[in-house]
N, C-alpha and C. Protein backbone atom coordinates (compact mmCIF):
# COMPACT_ATOMS: atom_id res chain seq x y z
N UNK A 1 -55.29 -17.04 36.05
CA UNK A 1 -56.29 -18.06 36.29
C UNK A 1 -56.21 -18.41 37.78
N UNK A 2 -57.50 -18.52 38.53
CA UNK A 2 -57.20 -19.14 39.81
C UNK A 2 -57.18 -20.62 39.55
N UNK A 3 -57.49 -20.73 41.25
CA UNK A 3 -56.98 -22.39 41.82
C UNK A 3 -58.39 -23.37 41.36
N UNK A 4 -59.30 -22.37 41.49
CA UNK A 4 -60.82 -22.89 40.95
C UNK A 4 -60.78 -23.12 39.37
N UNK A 5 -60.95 -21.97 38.56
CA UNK A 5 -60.76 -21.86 36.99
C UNK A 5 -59.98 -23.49 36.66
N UNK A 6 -58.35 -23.89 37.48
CA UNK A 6 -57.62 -24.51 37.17
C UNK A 6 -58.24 -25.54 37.13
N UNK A 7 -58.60 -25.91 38.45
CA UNK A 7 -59.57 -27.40 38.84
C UNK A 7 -60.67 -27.62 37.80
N UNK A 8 -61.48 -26.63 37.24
CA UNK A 8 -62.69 -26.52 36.26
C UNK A 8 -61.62 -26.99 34.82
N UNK A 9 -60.69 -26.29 34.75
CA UNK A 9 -59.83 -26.80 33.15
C UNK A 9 -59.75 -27.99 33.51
N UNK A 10 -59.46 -28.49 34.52
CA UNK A 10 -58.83 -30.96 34.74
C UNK A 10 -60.33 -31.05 34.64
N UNK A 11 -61.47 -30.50 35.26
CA UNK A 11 -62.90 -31.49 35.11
C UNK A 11 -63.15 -31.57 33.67
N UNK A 12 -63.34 -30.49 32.68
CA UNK A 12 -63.71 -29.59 31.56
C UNK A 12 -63.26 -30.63 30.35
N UNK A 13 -61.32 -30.29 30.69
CA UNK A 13 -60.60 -30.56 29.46
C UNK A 13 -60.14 -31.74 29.67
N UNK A 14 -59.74 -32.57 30.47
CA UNK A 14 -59.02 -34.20 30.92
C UNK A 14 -59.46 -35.20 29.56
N UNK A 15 -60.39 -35.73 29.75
CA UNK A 15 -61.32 -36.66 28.62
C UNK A 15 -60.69 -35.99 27.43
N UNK A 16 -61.36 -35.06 26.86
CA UNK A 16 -60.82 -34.58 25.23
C UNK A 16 -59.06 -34.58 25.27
N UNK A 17 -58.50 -34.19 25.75
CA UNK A 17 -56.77 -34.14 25.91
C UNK A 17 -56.53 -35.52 25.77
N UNK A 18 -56.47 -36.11 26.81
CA UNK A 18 -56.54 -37.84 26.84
C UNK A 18 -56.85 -38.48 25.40
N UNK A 19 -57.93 -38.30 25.26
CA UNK A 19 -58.77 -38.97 23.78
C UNK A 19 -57.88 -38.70 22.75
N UNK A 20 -57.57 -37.10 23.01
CA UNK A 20 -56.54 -36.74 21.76
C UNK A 20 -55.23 -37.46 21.49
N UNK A 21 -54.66 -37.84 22.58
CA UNK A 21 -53.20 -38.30 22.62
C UNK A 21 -53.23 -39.15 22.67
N UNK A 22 -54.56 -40.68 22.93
CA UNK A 22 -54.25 -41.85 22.79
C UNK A 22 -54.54 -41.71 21.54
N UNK A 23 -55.63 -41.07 20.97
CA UNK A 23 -55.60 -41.39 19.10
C UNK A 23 -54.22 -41.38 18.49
N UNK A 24 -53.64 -40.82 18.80
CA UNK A 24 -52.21 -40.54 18.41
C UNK A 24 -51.23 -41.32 18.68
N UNK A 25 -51.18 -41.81 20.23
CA UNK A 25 -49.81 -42.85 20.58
C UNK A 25 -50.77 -44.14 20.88
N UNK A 26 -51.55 -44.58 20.87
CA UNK A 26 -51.96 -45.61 21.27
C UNK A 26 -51.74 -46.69 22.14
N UNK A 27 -51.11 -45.51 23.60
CA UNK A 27 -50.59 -46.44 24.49
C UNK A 27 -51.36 -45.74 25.75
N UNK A 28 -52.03 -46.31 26.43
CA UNK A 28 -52.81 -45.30 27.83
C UNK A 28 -52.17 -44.66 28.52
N UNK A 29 -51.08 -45.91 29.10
CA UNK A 29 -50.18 -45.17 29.71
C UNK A 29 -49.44 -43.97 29.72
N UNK A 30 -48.69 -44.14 28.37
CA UNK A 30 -47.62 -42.61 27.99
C UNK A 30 -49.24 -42.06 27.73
N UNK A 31 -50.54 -41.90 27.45
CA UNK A 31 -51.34 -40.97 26.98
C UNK A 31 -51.13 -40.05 28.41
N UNK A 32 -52.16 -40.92 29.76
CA UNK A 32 -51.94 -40.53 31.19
C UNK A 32 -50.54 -39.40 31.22
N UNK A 33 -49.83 -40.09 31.02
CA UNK A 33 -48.43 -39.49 31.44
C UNK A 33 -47.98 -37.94 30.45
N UNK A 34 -48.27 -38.37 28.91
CA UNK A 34 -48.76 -36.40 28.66
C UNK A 34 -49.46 -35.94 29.13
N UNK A 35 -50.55 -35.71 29.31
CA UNK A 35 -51.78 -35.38 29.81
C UNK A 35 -51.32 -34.43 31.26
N UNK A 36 -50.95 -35.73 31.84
CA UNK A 36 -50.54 -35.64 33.23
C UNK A 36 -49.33 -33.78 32.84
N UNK A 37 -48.39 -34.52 32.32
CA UNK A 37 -47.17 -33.47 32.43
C UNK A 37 -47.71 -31.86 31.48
N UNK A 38 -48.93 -32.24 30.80
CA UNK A 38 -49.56 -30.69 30.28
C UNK A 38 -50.01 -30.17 31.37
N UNK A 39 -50.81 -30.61 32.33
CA UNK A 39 -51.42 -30.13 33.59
C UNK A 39 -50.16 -29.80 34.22
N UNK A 40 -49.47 -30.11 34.76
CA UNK A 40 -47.93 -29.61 35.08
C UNK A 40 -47.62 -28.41 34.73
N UNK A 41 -47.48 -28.96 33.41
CA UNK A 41 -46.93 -27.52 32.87
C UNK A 41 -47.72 -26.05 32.68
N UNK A 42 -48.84 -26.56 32.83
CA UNK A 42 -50.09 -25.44 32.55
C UNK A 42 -50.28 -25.02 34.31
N UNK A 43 -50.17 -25.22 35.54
CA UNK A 43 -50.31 -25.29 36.49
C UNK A 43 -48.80 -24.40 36.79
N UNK A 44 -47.67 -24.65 36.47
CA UNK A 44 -46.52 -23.73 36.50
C UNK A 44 -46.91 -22.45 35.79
N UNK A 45 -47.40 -22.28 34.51
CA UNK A 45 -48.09 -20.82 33.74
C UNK A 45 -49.34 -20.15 34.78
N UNK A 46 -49.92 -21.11 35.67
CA UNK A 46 -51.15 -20.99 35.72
C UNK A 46 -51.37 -19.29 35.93
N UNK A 47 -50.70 -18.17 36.70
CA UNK A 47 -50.47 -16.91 36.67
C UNK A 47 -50.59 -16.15 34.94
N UNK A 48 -49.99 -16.80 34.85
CA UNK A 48 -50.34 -16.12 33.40
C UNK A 48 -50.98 -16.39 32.21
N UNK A 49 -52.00 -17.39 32.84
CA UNK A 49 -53.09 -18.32 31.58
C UNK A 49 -54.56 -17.43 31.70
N UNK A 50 -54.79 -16.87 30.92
CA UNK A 50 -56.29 -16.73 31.19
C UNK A 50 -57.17 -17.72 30.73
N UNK A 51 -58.39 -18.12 31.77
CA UNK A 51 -59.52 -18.78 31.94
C UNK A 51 -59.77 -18.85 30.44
N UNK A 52 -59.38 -18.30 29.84
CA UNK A 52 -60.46 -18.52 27.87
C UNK A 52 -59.87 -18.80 27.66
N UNK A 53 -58.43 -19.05 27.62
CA UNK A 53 -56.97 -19.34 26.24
C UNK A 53 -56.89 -20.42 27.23
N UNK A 54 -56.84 -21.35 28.41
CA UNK A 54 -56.96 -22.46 29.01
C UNK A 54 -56.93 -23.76 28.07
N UNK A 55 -58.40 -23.81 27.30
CA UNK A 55 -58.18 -24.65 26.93
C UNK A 55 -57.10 -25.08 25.51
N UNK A 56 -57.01 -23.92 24.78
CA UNK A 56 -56.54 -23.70 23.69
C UNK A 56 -54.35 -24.10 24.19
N UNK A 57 -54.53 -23.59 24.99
CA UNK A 57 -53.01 -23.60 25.88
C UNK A 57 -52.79 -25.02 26.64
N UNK A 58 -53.86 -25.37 26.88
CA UNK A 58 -54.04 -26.70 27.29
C UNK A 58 -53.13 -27.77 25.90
N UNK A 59 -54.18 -27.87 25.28
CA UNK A 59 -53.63 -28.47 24.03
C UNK A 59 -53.10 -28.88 23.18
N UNK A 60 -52.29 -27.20 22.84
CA UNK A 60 -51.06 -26.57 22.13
C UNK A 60 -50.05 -27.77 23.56
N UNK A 61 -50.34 -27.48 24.59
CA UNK A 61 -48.94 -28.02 25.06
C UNK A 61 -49.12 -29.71 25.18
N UNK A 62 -50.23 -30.10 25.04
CA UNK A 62 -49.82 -31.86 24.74
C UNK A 62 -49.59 -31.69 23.87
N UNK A 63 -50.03 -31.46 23.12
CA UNK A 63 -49.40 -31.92 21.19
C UNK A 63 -47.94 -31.44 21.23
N UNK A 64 -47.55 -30.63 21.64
CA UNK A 64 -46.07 -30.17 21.75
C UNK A 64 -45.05 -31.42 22.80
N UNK A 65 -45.67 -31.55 24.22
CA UNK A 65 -45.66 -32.65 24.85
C UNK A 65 -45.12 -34.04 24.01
N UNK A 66 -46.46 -34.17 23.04
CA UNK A 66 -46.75 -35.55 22.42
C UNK A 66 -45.33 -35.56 21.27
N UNK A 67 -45.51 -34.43 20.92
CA UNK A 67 -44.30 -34.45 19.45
C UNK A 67 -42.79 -35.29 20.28
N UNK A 68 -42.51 -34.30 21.33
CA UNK A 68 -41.67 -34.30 22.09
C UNK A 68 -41.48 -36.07 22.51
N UNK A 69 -42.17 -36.52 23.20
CA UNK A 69 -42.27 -38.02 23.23
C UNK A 69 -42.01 -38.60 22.23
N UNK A 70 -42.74 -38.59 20.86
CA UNK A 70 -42.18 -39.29 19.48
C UNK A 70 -41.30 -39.11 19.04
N UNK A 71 -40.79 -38.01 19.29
CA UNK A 71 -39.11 -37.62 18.65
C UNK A 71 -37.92 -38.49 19.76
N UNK A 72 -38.55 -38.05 20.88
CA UNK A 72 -37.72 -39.47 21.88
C UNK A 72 -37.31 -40.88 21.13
N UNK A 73 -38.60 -41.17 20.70
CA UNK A 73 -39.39 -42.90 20.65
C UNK A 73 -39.20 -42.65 19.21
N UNK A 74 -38.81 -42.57 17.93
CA UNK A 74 -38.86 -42.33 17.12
C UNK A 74 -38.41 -43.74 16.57
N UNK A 75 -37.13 -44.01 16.59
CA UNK A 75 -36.95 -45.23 16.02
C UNK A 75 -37.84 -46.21 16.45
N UNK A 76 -38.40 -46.71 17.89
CA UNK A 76 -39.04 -48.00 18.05
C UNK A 76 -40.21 -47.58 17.61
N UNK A 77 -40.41 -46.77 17.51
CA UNK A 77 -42.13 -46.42 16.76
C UNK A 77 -42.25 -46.64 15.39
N UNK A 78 -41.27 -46.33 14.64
CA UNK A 78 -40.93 -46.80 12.96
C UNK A 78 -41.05 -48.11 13.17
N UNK A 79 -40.08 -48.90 13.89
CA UNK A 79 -40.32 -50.39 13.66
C UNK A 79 -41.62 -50.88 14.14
N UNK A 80 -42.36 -50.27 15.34
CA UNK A 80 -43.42 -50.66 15.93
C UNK A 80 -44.69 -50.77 14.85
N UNK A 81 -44.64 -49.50 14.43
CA UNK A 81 -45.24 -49.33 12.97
C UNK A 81 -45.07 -50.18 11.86
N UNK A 82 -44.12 -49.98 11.33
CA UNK A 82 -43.75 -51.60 10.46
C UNK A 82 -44.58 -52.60 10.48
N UNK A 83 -44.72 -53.23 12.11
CA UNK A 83 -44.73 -54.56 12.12
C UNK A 83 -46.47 -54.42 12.47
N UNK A 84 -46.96 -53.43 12.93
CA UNK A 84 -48.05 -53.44 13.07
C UNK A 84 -48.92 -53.25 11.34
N UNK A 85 -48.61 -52.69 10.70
CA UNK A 85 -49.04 -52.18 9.59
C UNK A 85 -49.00 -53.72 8.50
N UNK A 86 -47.77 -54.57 8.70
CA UNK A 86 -48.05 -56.13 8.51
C UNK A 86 -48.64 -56.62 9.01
N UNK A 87 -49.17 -56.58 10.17
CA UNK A 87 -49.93 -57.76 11.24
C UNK A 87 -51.34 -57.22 10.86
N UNK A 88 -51.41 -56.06 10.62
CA UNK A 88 -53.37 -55.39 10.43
C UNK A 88 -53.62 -56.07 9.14
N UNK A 89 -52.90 -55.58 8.39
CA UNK A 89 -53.18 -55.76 6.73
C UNK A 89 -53.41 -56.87 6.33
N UNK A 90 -52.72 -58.29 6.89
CA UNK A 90 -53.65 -59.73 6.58
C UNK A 90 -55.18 -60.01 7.72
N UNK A 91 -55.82 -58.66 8.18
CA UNK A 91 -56.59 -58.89 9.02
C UNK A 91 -57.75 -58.91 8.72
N UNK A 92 -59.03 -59.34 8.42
CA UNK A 92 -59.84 -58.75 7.97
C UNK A 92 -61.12 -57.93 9.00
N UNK A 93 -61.42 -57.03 8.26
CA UNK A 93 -62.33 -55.80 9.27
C UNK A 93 -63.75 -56.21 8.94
N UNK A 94 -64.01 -56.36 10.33
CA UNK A 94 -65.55 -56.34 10.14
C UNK A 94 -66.44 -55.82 11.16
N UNK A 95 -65.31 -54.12 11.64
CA UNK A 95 -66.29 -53.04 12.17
C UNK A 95 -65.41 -51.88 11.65
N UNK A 96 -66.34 -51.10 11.45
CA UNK A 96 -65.92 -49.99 10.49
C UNK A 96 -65.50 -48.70 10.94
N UNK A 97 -65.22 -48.98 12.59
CA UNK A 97 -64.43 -48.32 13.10
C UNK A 97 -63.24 -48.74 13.42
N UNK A 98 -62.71 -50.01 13.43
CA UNK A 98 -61.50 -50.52 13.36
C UNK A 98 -60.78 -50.37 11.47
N UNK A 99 -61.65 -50.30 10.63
CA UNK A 99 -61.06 -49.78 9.73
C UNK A 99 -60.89 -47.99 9.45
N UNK A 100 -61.45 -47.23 9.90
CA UNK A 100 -61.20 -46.12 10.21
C UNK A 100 -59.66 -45.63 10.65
N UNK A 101 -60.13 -46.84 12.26
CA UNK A 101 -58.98 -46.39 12.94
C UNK A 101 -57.22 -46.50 12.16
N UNK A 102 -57.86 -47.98 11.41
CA UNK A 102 -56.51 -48.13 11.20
C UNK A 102 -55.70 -46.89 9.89
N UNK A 103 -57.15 -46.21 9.23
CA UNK A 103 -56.39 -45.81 8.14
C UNK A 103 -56.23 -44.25 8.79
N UNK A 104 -56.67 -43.78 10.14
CA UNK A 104 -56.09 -42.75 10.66
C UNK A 104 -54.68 -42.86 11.06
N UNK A 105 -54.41 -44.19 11.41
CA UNK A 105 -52.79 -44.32 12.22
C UNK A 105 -52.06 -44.34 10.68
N UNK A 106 -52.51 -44.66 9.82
CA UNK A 106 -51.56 -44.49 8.57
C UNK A 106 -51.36 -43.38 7.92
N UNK A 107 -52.17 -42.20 8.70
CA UNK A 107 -52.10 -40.72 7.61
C UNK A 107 -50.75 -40.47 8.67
N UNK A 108 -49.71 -39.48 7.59
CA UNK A 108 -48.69 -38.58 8.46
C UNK A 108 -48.72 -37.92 9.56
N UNK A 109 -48.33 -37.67 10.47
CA UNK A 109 -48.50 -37.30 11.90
C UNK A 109 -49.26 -36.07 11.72
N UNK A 110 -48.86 -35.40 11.42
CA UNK A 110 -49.47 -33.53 11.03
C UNK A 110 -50.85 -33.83 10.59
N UNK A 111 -51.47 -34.93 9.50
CA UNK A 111 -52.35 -34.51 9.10
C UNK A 111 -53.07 -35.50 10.00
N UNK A 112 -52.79 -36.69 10.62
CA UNK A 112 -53.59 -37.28 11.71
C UNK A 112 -53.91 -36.38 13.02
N UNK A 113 -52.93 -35.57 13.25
CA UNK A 113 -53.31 -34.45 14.28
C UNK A 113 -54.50 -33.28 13.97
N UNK A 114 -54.35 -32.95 12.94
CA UNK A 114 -55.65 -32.03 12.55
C UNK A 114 -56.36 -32.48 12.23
N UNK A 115 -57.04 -33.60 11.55
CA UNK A 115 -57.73 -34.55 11.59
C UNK A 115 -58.47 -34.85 12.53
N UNK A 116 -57.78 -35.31 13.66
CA UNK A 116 -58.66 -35.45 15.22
C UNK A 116 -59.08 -34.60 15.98
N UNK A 117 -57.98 -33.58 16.17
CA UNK A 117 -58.71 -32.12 16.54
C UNK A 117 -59.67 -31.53 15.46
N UNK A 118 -59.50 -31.53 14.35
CA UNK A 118 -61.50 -31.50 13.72
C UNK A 118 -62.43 -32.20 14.01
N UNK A 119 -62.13 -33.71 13.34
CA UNK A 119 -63.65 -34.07 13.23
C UNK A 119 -63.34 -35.03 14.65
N UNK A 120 -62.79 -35.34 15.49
CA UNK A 120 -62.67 -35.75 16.90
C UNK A 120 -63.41 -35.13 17.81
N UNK A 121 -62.47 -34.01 18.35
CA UNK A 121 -62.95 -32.67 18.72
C UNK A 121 -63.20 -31.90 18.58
N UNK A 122 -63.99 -31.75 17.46
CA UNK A 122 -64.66 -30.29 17.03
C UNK A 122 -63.74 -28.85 17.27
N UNK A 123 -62.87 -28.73 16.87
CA UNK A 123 -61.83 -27.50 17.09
C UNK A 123 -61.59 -26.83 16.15
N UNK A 124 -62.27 -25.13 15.64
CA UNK A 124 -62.10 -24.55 14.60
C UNK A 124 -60.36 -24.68 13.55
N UNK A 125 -60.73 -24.20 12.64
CA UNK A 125 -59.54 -23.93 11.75
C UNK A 125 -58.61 -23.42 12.36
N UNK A 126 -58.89 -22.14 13.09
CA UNK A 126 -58.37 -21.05 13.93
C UNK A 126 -57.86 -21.89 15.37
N UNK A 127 -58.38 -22.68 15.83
CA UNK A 127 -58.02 -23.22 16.68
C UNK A 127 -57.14 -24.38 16.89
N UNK A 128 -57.09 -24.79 16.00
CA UNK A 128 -56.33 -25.97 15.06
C UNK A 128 -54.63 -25.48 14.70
N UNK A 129 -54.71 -24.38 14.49
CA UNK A 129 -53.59 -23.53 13.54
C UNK A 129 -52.91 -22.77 15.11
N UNK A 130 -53.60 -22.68 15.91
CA UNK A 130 -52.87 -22.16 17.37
C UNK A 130 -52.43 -23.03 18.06
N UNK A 131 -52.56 -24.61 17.80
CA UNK A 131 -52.34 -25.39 19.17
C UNK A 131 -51.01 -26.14 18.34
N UNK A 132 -50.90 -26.34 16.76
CA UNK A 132 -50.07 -27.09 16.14
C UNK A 132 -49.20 -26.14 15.24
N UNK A 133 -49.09 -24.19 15.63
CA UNK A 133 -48.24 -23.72 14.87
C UNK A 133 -48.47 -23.46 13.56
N UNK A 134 -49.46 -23.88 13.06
CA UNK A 134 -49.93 -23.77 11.56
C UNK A 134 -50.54 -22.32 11.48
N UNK A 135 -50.64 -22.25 10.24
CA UNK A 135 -51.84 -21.25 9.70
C UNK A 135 -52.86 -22.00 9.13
N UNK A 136 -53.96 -21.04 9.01
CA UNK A 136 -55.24 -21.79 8.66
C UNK A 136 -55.57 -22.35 7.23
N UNK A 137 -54.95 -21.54 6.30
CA UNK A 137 -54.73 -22.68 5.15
C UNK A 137 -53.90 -23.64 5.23
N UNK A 138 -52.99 -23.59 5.75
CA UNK A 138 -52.30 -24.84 5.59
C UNK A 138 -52.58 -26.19 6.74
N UNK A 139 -53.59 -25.63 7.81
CA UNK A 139 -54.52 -26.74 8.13
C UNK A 139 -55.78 -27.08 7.34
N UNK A 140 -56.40 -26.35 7.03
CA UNK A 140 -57.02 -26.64 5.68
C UNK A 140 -56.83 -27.39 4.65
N UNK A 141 -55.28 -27.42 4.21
CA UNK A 141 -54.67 -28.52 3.13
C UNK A 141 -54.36 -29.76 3.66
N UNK A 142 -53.91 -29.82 5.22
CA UNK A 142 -53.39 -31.11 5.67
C UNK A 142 -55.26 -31.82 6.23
N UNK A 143 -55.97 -30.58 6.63
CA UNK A 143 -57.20 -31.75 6.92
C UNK A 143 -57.98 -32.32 5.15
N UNK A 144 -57.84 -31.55 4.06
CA UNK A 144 -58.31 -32.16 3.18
C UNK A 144 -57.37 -33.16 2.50
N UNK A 145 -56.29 -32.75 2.58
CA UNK A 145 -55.67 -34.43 2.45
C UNK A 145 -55.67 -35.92 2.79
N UNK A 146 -56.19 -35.48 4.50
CA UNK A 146 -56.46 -36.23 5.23
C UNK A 146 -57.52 -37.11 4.94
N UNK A 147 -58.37 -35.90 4.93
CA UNK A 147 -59.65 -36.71 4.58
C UNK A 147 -59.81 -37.32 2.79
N UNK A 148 -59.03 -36.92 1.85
CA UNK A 148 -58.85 -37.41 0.27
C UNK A 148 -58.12 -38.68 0.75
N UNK A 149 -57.30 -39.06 1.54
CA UNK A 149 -56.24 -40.35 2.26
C UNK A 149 -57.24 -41.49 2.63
N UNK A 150 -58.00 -40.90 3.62
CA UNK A 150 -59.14 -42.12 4.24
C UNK A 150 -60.43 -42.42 3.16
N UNK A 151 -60.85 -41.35 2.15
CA UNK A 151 -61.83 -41.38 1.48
C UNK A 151 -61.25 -42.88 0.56
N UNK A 152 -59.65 -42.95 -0.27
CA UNK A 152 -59.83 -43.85 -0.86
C UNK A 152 -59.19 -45.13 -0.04
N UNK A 153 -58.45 -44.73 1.20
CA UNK A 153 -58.37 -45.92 1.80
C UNK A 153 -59.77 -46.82 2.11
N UNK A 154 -60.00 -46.57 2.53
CA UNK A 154 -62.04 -46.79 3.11
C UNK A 154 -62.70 -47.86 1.59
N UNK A 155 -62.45 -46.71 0.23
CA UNK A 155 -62.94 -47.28 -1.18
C UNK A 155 -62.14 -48.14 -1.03
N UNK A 156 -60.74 -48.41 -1.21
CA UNK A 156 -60.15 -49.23 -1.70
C UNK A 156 -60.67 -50.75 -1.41
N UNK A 157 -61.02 -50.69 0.17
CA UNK A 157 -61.53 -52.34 0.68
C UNK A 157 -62.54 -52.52 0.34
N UNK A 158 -62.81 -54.10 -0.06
CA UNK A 158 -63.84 -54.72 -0.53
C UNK A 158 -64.80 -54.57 0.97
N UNK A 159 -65.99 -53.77 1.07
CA UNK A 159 -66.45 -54.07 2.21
C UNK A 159 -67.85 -54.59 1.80
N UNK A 160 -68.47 -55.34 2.94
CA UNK A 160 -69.11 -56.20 2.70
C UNK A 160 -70.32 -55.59 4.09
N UNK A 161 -71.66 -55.14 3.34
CA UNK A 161 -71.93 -54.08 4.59
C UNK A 161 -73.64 -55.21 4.14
């Protein structure tokens, strides 16, 4: 990949990467700061990235990035979680993307990750299964779980539309 191609992957891919990893950690900062260190790291490969697998390589290495950070942060994120998951739940929703959101942060990490890289970012099966190590059925099972998770979270609340 050249120095151009590279610059075209930060205009191209920045926004969707970003988007991806705050859905996930919900902090801007550490989002910036993967983001930041995939470009790093993709900029050290850059010789051996081709222009098409860019973005796909892009990706694969925040989410790898991102894992990497939560396995750091693991315990304060359990408790962080905890206390957030009490503080939402006496809350009541009355936009239906704040109830969304919240019942995405409650699916398991794996299936909140394929989840967003589908219906987030539009990212095939095939593409999904290259950036998180999977195969394509078994992203297939974690995105229909996903989505069977939010279908009755969503039913479960009395909503008032």
């Amino acid at each position: 990949m050249t120095t151009t191609e590279y610059n075209s992957c930060v205009e191209q891919f920045s926004d969707g990467v970003y988007r991806f990893i705050l859905k996930n950690i919900k902090d801007s900062d550490t989002a910036r700061d993967i983001v930041q260190e995939s470009y790093v790291k993709m900029w050290e490969k850059v010789k051996d990235i081709s222009f098409e697998k860019a973005k796909s390589y892009l990706f694969t290495t925040a989410y790898h990035t991102m894992i990497d950070h939560i396995r750091k942060n693991q315990r304060l994120t359990a408790l962080e979680g905890t206390y957030d998951s009490q503080f939402h739940s006496s809350n009541s929703y009355n936009d239906l993307k704040e109830i969304i959101d919240e019942a995405v942060a409650k699916l398991p990490e794996i299936q909140r990750t394929v989840i967003l890289l589908r219906d987030y970012e539009g990212y095939s099966y095939e593409e999904i299964g290259e950036i998180t190590g999977l195969n394509e059925s078994q992203v297939k099972v974690y995105i229909f779980r996903a989505r069977t998770y939010l279908k009755q979270f969503i039913g479960s609340l009395d909503l008032v539309l």
